[in-house]
Every structure is written in structure tokens, then in C-alpha cells.
C-alpha atoms as a PDB file:
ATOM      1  CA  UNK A   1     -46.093   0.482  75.794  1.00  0.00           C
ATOM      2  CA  UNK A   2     -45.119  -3.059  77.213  1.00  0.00           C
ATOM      3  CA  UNK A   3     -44.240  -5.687  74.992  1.00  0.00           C
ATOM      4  CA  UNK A   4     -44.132  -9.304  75.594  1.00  0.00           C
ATOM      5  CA  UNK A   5     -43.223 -11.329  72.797  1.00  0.00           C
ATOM      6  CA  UNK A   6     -43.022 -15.445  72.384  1.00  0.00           C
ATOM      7  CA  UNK A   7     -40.834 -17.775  70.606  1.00  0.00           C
ATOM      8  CA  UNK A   8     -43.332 -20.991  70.361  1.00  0.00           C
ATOM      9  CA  UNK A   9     -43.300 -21.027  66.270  1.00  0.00           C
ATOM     10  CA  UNK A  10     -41.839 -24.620  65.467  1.00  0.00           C
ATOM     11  CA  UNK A  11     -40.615 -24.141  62.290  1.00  0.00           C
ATOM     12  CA  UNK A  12     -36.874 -25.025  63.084  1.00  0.00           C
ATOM     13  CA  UNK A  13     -36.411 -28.374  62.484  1.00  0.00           C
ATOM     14  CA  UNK A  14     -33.724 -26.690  60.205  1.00  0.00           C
ATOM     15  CA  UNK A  15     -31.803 -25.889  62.985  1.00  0.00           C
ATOM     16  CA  UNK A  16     -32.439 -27.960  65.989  1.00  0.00           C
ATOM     17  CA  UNK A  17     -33.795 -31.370  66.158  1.00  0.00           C
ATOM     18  CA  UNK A  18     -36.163 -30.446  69.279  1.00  0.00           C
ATOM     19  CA  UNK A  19     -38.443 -27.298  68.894  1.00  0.00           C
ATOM     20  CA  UNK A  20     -37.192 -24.268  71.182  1.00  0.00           C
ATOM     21  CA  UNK A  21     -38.929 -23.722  74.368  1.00  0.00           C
ATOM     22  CA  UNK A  22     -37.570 -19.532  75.586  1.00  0.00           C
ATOM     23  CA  UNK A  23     -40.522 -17.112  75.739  1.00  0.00           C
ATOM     24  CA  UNK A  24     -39.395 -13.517  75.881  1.00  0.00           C
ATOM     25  CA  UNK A  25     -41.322 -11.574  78.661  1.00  0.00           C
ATOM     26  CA  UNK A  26     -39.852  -7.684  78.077  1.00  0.00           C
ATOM     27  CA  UNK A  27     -40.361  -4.285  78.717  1.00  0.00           C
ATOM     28  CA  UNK A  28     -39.421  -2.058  75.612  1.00  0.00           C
ATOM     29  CA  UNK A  29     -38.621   1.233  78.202  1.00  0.00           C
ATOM     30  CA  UNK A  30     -35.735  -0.571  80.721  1.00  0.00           C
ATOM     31  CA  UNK A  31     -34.618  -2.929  77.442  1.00  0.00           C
ATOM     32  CA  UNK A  32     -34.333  -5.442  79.921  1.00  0.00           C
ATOM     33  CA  UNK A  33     -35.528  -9.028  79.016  1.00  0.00           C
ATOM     34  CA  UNK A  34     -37.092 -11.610  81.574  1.00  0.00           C
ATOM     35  CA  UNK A  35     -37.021 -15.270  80.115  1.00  0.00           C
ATOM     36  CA  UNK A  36     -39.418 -17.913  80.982  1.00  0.00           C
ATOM     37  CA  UNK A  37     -38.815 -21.605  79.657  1.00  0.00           C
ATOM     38  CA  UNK A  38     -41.579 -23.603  78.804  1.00  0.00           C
ATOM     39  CA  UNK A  39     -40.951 -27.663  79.445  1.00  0.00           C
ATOM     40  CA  UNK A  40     -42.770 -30.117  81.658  1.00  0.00           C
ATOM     41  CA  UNK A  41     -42.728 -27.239  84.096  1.00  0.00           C
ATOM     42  CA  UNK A  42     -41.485 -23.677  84.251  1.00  0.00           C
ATOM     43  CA  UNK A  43     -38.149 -22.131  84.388  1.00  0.00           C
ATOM     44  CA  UNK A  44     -37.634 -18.367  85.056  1.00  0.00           C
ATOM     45  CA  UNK A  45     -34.702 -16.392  84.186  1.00  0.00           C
ATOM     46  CA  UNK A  46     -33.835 -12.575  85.340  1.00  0.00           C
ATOM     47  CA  UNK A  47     -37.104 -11.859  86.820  1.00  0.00           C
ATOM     48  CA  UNK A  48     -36.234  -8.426  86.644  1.00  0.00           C
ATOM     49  CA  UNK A  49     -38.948  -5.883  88.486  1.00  0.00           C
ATOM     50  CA  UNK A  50     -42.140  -6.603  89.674  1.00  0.00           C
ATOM     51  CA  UNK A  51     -43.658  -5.262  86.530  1.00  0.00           C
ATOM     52  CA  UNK A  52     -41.799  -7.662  84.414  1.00  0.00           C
ATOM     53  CA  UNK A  53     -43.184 -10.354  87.034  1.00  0.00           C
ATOM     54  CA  UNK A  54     -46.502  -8.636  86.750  1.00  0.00           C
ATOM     55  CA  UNK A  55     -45.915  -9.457  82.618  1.00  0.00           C
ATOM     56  CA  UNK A  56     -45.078 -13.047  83.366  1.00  0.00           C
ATOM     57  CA  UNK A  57     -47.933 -13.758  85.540  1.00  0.00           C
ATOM     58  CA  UNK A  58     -50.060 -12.887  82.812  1.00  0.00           C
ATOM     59  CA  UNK A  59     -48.665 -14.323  80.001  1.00  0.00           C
ATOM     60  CA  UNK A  60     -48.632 -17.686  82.206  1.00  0.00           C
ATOM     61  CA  UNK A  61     -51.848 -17.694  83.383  1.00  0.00           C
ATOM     62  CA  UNK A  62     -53.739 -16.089  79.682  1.00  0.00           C
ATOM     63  CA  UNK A  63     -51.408 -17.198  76.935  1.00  0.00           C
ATOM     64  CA  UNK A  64     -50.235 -20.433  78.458  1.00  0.00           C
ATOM     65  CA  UNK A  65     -53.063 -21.682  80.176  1.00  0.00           C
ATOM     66  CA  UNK A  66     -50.761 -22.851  82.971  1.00  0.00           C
ATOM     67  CA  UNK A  67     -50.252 -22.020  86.712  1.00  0.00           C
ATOM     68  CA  UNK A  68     -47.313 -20.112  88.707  1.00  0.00           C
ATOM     69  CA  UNK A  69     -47.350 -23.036  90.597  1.00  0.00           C
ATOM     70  CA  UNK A  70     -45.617 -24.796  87.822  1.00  0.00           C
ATOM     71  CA  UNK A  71     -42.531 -22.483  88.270  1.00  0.00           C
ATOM     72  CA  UNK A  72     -40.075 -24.822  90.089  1.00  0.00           C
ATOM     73  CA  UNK A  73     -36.873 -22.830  89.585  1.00  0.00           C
ATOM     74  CA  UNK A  74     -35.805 -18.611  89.270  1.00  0.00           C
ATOM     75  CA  UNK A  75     -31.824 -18.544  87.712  1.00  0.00           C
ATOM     76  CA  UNK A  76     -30.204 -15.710  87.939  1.00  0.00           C
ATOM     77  CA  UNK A  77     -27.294 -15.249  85.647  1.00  0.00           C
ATOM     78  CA  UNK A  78     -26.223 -11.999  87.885  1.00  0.00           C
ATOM     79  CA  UNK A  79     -27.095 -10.261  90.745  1.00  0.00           C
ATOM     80  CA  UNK A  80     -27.042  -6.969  89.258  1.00  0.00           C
ATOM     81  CA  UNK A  81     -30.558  -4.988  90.888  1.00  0.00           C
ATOM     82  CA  UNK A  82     -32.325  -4.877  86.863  1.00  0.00           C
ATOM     83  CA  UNK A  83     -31.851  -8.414  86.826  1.00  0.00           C
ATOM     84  CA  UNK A  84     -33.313  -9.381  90.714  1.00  0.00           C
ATOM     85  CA  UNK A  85     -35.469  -6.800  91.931  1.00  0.00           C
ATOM     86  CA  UNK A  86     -38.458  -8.924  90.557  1.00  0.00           C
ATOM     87  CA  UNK A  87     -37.380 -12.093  92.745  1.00  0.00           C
ATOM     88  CA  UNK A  88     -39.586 -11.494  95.955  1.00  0.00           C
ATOM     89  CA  UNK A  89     -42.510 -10.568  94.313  1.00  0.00           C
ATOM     90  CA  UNK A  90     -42.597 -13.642  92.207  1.00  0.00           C
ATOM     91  CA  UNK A  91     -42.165 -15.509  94.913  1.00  0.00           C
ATOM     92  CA  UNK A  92     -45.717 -14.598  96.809  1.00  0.00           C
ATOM     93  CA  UNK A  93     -47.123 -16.924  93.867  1.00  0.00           C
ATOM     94  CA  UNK A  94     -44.615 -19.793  93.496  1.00  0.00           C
ATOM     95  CA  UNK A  95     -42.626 -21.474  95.918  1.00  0.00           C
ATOM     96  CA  UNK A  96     -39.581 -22.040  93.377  1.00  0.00           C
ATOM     97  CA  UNK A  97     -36.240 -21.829  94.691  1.00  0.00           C
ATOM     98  CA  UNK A  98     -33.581 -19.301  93.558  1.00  0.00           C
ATOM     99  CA  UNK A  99     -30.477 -20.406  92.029  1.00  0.00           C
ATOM    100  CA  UNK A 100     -27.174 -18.400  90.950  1.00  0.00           C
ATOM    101  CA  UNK A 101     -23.924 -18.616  90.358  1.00  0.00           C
ATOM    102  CA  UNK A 102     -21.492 -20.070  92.828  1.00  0.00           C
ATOM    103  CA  UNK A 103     -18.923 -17.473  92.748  1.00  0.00           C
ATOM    104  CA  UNK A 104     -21.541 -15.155  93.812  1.00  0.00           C
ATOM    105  CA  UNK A 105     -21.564 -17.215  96.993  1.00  0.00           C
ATOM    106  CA  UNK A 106     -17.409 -17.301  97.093  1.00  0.00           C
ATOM    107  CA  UNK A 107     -17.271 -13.526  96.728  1.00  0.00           C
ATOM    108  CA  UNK A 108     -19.839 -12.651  99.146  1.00  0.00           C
ATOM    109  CA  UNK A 109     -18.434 -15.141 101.959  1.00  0.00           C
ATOM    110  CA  UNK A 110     -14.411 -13.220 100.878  1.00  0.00           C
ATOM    111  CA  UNK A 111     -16.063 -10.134 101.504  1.00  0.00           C
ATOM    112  CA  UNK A 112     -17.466 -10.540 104.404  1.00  0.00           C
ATOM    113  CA  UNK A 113     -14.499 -11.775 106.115  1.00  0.00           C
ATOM    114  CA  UNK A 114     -12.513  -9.023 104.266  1.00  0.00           C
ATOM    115  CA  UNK A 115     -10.351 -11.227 102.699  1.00  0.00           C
ATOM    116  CA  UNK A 116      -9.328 -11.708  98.507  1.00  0.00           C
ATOM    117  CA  UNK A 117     -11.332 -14.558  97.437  1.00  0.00           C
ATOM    118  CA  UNK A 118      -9.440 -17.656  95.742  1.00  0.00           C
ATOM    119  CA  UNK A 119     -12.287 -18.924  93.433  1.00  0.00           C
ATOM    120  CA  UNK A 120     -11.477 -22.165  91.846  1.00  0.00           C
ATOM    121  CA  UNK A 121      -9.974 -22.164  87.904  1.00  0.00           C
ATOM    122  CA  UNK A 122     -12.295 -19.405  87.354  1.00  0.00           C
ATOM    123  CA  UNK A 123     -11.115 -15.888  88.992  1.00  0.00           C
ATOM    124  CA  UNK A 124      -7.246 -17.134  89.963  1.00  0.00           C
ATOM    125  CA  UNK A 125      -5.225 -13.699  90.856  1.00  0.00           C
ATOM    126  CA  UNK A 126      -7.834 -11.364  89.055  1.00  0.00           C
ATOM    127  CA  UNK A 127      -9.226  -9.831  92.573  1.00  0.00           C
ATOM    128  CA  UNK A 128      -7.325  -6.750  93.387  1.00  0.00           C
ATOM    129  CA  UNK A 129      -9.559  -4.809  95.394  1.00  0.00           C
ATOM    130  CA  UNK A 130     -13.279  -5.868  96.989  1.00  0.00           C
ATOM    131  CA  UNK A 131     -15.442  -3.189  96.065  1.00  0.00           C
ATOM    132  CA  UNK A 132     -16.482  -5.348  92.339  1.00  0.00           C
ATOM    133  CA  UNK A 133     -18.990  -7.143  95.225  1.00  0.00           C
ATOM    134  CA  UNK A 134     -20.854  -4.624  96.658  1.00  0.00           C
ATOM    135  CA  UNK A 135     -22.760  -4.426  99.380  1.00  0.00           C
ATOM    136  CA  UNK A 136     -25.643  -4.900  97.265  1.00  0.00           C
ATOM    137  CA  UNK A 137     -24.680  -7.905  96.125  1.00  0.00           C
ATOM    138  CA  UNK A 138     -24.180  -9.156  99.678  1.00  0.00           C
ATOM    139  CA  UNK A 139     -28.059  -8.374 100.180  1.00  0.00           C
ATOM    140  CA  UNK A 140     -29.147 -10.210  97.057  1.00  0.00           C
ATOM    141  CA  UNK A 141     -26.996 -13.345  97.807  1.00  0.00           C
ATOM    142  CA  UNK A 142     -29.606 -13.750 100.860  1.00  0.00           C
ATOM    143  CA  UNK A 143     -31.998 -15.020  98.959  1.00  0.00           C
ATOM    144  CA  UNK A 144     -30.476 -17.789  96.752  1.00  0.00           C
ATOM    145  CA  UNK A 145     -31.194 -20.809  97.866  1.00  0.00           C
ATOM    146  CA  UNK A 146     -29.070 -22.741  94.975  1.00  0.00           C
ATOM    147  CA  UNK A 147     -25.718 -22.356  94.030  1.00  0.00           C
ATOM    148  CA  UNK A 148     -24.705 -23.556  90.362  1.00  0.00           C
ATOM    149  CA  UNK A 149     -21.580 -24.426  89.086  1.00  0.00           C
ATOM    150  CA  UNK A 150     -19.379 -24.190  85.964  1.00  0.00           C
ATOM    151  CA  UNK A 151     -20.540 -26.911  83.242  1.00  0.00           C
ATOM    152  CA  UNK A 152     -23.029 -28.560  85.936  1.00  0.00           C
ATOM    153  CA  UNK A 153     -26.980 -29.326  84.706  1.00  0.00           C
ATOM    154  CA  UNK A 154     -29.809 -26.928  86.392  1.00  0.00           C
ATOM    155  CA  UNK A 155     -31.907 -28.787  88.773  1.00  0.00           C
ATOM    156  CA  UNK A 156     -35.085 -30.112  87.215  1.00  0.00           C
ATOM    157  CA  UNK A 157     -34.353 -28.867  83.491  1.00  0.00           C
ATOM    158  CA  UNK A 158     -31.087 -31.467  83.178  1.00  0.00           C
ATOM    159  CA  UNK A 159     -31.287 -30.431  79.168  1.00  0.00           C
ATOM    160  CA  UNK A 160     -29.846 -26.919  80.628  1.00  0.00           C
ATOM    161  CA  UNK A 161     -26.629 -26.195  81.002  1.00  0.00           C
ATOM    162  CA  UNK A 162     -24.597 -23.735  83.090  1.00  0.00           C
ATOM    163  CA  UNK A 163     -21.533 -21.932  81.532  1.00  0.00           C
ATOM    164  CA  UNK A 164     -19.767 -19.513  83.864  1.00  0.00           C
ATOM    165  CA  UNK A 165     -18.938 -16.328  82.162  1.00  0.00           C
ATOM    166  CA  UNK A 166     -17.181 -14.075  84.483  1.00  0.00           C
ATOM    167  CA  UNK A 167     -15.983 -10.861  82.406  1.00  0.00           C
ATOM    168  CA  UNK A 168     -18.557  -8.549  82.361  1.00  0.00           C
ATOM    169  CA  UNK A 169     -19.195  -9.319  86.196  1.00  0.00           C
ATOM    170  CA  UNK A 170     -17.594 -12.067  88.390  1.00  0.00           C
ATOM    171  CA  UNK A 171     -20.494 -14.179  89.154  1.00  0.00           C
ATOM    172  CA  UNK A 172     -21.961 -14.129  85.162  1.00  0.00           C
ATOM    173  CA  UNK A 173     -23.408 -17.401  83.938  1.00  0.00           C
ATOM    174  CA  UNK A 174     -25.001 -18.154  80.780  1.00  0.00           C
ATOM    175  CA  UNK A 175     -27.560 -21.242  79.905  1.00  0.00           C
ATOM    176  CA  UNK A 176     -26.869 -23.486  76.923  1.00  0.00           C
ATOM    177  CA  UNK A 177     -29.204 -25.954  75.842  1.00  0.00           C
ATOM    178  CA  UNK A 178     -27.265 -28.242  73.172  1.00  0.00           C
ATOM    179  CA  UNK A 179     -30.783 -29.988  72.224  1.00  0.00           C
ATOM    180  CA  UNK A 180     -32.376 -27.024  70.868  1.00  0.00           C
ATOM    181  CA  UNK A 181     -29.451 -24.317  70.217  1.00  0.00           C
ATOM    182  CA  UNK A 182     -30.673 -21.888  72.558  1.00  0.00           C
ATOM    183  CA  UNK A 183     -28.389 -19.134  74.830  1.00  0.00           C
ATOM    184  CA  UNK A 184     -29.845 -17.213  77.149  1.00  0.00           C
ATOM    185  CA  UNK A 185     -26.618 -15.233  78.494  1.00  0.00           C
ATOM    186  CA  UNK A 186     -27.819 -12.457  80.429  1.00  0.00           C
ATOM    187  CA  UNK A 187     -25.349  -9.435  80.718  1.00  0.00           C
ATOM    188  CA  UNK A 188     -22.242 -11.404  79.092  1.00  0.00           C
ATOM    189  CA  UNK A 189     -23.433 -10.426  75.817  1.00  0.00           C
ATOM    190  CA  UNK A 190     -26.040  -7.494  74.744  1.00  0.00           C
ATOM    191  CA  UNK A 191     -27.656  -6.656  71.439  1.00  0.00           C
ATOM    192  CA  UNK A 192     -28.218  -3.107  71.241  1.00  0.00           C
ATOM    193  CA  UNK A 193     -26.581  -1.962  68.692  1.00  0.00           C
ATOM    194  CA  UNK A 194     -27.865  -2.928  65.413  1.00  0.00           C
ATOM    195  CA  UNK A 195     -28.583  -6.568  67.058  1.00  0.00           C
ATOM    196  CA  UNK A 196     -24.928  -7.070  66.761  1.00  0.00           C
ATOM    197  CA  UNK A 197     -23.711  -9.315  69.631  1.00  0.00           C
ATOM    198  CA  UNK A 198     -21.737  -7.468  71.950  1.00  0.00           C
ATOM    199  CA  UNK A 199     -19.203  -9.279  74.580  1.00  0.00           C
ATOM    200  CA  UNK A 200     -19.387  -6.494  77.784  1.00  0.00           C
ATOM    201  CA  UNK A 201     -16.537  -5.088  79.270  1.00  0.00           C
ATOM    202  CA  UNK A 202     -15.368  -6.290  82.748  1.00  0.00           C
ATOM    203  CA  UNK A 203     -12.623  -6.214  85.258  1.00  0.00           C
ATOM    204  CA  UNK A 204     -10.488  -8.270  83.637  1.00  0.00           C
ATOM    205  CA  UNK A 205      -9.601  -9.265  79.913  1.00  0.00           C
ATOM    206  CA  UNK A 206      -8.299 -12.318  79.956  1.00  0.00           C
ATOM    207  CA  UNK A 207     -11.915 -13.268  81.687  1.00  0.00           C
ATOM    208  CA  UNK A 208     -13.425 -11.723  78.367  1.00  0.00           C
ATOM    209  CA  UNK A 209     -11.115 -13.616  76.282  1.00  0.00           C
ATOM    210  CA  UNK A 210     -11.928 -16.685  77.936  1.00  0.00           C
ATOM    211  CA  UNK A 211     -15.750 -16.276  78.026  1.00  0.00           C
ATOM    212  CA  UNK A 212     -15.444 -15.361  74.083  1.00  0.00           C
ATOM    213  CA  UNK A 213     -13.800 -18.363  73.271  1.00  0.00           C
ATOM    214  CA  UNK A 214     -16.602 -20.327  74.957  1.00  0.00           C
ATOM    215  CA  UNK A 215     -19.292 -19.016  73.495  1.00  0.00           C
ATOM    216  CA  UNK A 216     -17.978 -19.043  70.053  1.00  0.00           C
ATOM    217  CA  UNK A 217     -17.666 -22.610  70.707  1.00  0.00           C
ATOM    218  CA  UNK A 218     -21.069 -23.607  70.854  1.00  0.00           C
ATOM    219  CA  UNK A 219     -23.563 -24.158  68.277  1.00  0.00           C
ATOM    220  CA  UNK A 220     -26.277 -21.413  68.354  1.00  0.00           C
ATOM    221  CA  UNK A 221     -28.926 -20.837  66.547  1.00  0.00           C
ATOM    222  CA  UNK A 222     -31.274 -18.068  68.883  1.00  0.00           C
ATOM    223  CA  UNK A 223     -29.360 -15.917  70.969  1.00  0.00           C
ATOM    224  CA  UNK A 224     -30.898 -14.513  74.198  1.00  0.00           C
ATOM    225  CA  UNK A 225     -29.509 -11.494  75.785  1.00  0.00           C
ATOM    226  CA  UNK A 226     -30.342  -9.974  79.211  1.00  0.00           C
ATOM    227  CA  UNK A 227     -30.874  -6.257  76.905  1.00  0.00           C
ATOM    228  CA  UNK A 228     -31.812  -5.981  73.575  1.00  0.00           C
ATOM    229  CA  UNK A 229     -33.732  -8.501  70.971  1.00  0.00           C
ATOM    230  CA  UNK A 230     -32.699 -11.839  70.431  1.00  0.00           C
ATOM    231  CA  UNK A 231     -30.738 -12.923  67.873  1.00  0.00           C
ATOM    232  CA  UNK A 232     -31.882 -16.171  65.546  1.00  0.00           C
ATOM    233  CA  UNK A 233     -30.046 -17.441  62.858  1.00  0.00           C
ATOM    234  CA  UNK A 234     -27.003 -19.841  61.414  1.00  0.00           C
ATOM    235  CA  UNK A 235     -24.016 -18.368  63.220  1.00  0.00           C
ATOM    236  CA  UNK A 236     -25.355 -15.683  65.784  1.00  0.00           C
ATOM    237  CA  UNK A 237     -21.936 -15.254  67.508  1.00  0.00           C
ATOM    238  CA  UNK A 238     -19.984 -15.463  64.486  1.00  0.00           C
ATOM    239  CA  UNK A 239     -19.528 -11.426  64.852  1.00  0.00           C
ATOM    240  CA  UNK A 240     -19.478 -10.591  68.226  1.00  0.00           C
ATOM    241  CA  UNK A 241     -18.050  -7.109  68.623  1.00  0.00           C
ATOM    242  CA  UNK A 242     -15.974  -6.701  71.813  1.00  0.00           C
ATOM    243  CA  UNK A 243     -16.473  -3.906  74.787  1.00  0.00           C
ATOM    244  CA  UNK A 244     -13.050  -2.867  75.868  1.00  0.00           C
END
């Protein structure tokens, strides 16, 4: 059985002074979660297979009443293949661009020329060894057409914003919306075990640390992950279990 479940209820003035706008679009046998935000136009995050796209389409065009055209942006907050392999398809019925991390574009240019990547203030001296960017990822960076940085505002949803959260992989990024609470954070964090937040384990643990300390930073009220169910309450972070 498919499930595709929506957060449009707009009973949290309690929490948030503008109503939350992340629809959950998910398929209950991979547990992985394709996000679609609702605003002026359409944002779409981790579209993950074609038949989560297939999900998406629908729920756009029945529940919504709205066009694929509106889609005018796909964010990717990894390039790992659950998270991606939906990006072509959705892209026969919207000419959005596709926008990921920065780093991602770092490592795959360091690999390429065989070479340890220097990344900024965010991977300094963690890169032993090149085989955490496969060849994979080289593929998938092929069809980004954005690259987003640390802190910076997506392009067209400014009320976004993009936290890098290399740990779990290198190129991780999360989306933060202060307005309305929301974090969608892909693979940083999952929820599988008794909807307990989970920080996943990476290549490197002061990364982790780092990313943790963000996170628990920010007011949050409805917690998205990239597996698992989302999380909505007071203090969703306030006991994230750690993956070491």
C-alpha cells in the first residue's frame, strides 16, 4: 500500500505565527519520504523514484488543484540514489532546476582531478581517502544545475534556509524555515525507531558534533526526516539519540 499523507491542518498558531506549508508524499515499503512545499509556487525535496514522482504528480494535480508547471525548484539535501533517482522523471513535466549542496560540487571537481578537496570551514582536514564520493555521485552531480551554500536563502522560496550538515555524508544539507518552525533534514537525522530523532553516523565526529549543535539550536516545532514519520511537537530535537 502507498501512502501519501499532508500537513495543511492550520491549527498551529500555537507554535508558529505563519501556518506550515510541507506536504509529505511517501511510500510506506522504501520508508523514504519525498517533500513538496506548498507557497506561491512549488518546491520539491528528495524526489526519490519515479513512483514517488508518480505520487507527487497526483497529489498536485487531484488534491491541490495545481499544475507541475508550478514546480520552480527540486533540492536535494544528498545525492545518495533513494534520494535522486526520481529527478529525471520529474523533470519531463516541469522545467524546474535542480539545486544541491555545494560541497557536492567541491568533492566531485577533487575527485576528478584526484586530488583531497579543501572545502571551505566546512570539511578542513577530514578527507583521508576519496572513495566517500563515489563514482555515483560524480554521475548525479551532472544534473544540478544550482549549487547552495551554508546559511544562504533557496532561490525563489527566500523564507528557506540552507544549513549544511555534513556528518552523515559530506554534501548533507538541511532546510530551516524560521517563519513556520519547519526542518526538513533529509538523511542528517532519521526517525525510525520509536520516532526518536536519530543524528546518523558519518565519516567524521566532530562533523556530527557540529551538525548536532546546530540543529539543537533552532526552534522546531515539525521535524521532517528523509526516513521515517515526522516529528511535531514543542522540542522535537530535544532527544536526539546519536549513531556512532
Amino acid at each position: 500500500m502507498v501512502t501519501v499523507s499532508t500537513n495543511t491542518v492550520h491549527d498551529e498558531a500555537h507554535y508558529s505565527v505563519r501556518p506550515r506549508c510541507v506536504h509529505t508524499i511517501t511510500d510506506r515499503f522504501s520508508l523514504s519520504n519525498t517533500y513538496l512545499i506548498v507557497e506561491d509556487r512549488l518546491l520539491v525535496v528528495d524526489p526519490g523514484s519515479e513512483t514517488h514522482v508518480r505520487l507527487l504528480l497526483k497529489y498536485i494535480r487531484t488534491f491541490l488543484h495545481r499544475s507541475p508547471d508550478e514546480i520552480d525548484l527540486i533540492v536535494l539535501t544528498h545525492l545518495h540514489p533513494e534520494h535522486t533517482n526520481g529527478v529525471e522523471f520529474l523533470r519531463r513535466f516541469c522545467a524546474a532546476p535542480v539545486a544541491a549542496s555545494s560541497v557536492a560540487l567541491a568533492l566531485s571537481q577533487s575527485a576528478h582531478a584526484m586530488t583531497v578537496p579543501r572545502i571551505t570551514h566546512l570539511l578542513p582536514g577530514t578527507l583521508h581517502h576519496l572513495d566517500i564520493f563515489s563514482v555515483q555521485y560524480t554521475q548525479q552531480v551532472k544534473f544540478v544545475d544550482m549549487w547552495l551554500h551554508d546559511v544562504g536563502g533557496l532561490p525563489f522560496h527566500p523564507d528557506w534556509r540552507v544549513i549544511a550538515s555534513s556528518g552523515h555524508t559530506p554534501e548533507s544539507l538541511c532546510l530551516y524555515n524560521p517563519f513556520t518552525h519547519e526542518l526538513l533534514c533529509g538523511d542528517t537525522l532519521a526517525t525510525l525507531n520509536a520516532r526518536t530523532p536519530l543524528l546518523r553516523r558519518g565519516v567524521n565526529r566532530r562533523l556530527l558534533d557540529e551538525t548536532l549543535h546546530v540543529l539543537r539550536s533552532l526552534p522546531v516545532r515539525y521535524l521532517y526526516p528523509g526516513h521515517g514519520q515526522q516529528i511535531i511537537g514543542e522540542t522535537p530535537l530535544a532527544n536526539i539519540e546519536v549513531e556512532w
